[in-house]
Protein backbone atom coordinates (compact mmCIF):
# COMPACT_ATOMS: atom_id res chain seq x y z
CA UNK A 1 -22.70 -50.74 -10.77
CA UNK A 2 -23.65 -54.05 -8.30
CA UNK A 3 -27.52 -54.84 -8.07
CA UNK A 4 -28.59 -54.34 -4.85
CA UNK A 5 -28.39 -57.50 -2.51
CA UNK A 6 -30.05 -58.92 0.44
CA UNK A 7 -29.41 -61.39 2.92
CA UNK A 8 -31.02 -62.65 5.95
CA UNK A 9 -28.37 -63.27 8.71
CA UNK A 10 -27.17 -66.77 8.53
CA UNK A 11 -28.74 -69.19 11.12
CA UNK A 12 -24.78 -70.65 11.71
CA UNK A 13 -21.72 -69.50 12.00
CA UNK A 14 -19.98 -69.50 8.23
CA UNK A 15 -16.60 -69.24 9.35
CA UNK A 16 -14.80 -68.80 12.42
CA UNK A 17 -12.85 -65.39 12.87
CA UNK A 18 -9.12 -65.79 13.73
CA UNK A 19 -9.44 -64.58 16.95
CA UNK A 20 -11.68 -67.77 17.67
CA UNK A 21 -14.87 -65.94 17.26
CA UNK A 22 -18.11 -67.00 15.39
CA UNK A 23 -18.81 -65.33 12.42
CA UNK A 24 -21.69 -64.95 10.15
CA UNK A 25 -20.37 -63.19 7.03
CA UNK A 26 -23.03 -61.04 5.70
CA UNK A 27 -22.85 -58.52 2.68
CA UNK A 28 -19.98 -56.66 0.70
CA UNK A 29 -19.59 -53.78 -1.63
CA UNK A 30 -16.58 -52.27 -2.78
CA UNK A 31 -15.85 -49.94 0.18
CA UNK A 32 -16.53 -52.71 3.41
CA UNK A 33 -18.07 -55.59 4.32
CA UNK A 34 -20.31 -56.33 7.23
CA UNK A 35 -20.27 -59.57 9.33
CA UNK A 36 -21.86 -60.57 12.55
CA UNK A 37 -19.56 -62.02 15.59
CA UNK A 38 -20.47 -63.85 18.53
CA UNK A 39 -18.47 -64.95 21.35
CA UNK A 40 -20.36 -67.83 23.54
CA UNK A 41 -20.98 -67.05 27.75
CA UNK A 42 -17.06 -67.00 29.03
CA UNK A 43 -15.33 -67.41 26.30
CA UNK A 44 -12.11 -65.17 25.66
CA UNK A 45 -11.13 -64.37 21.82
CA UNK A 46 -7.36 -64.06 21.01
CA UNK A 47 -5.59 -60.78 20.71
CA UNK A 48 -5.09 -60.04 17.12
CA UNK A 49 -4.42 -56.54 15.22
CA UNK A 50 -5.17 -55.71 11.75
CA UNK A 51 -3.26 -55.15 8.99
CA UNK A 52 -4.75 -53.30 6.36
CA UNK A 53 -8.24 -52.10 7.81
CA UNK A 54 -10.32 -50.40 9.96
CA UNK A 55 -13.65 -51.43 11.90
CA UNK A 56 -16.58 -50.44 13.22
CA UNK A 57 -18.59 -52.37 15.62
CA UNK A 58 -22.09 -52.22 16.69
CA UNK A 59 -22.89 -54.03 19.85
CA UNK A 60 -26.81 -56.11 19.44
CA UNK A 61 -26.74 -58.24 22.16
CA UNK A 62 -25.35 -59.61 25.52
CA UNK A 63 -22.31 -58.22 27.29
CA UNK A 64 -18.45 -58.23 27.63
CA UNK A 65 -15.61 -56.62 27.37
CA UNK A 66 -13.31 -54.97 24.67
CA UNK A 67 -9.44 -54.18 25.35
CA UNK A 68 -7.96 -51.94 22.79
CA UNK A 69 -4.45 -50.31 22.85
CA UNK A 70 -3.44 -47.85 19.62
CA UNK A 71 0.11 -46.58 20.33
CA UNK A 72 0.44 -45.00 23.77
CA UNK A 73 -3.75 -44.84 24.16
CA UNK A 74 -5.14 -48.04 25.85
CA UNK A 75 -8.63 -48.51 27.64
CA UNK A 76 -11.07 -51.12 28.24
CA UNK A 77 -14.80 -50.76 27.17
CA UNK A 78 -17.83 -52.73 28.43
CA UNK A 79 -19.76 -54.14 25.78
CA UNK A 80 -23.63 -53.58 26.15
CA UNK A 81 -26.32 -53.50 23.33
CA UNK A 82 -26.09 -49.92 21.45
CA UNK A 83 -22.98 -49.26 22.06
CA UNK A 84 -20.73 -48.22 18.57
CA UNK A 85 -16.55 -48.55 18.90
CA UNK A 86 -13.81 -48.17 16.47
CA UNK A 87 -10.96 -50.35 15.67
CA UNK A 88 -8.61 -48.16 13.53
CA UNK A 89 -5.90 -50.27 11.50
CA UNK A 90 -3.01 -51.61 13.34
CA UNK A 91 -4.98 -51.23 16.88
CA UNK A 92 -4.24 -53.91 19.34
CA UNK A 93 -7.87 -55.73 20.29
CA UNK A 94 -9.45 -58.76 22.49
CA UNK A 95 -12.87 -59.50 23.61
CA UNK A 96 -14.33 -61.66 25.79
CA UNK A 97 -18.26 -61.87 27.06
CA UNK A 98 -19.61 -62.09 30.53
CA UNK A 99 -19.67 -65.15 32.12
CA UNK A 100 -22.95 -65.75 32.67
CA UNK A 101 -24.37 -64.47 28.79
CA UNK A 102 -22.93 -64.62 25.04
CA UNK A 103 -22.10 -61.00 23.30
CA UNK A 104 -22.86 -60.32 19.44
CA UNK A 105 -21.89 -57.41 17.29
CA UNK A 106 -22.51 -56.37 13.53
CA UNK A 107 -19.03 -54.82 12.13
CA UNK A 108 -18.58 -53.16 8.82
CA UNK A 109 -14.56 -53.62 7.76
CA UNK A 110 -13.07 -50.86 5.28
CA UNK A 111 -11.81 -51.99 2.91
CA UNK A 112 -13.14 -55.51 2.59
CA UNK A 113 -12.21 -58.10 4.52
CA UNK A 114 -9.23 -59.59 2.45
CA UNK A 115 -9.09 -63.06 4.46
CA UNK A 116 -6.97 -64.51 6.89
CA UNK A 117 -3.69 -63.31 7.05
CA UNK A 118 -5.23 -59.83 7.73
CA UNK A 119 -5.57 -60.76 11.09
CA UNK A 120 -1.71 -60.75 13.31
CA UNK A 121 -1.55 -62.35 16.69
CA UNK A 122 -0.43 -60.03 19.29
CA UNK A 123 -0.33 -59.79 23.15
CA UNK A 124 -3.21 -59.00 25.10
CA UNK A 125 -4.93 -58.51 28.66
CA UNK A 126 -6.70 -61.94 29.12
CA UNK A 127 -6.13 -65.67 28.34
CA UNK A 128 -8.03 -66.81 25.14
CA UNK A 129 -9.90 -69.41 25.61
CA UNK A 130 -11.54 -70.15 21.83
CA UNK A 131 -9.78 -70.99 18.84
């Protein structure tokens, strides 16, 4: 069994996502891991999709917008603080934030995030602009 941990949420970003966002990686145990993603006032993240896991994302603050298309089911969700969305494996995703204010979320991954090549470029609704 793991001691527990804690960890304040990094004042950078440790890494950045491959869809061009910021991430601060926070904790792991052996069913997920949890980081925090920002995407700065306009900015546009790639369109990826996921190999091997799922995601849940908690909205904290600013605004945008989240595209998401799994199968034949496709919608596009406005991003406000509060709000809680799934990205089930192999769901096509993009975000971007309002133009005039940044957008953060906390997301737990199951399993674990394994690293980069989890991450596949795909087509989506809006020119990236990050990354």
């Amino acid at each position: 069994m793991n001691a527990p941990q804690t960890l304040p949420l990094p004042t950078e970003p440790t890494v950045l996502a491959p869809d061009g966002s910021e991430v601060r990686v926070l904790l792991a145990a052996s069913g997920g891991s949890m980081a925090h993603f920002t995407l700065p006032a306009g900015a546009v993240a790639k369109a990826v999709t996921h190999r091997t896991v799922d995601e849940l994302w908690f909205v904290v603050s600013g605004a945008g917008e989240m595209w998401r298309r799994h199968g034949e089911q496709q919608d596009i969700v406005r991003l406000v603080p509060g709000l809680c969305l799934s990205i089930p494996q192999g769901t096509h995703f993009q975000f971007r934030a309002a133009a005039d204010q940044s957008v953060s979320a906390v997301a737990v991954t199951m399993p674990p995030w394994p690293g980069e090549s989890e991450a596949i470029f795909v087509d989506g609704v809006w020119t990236p602009t990050v990354g």
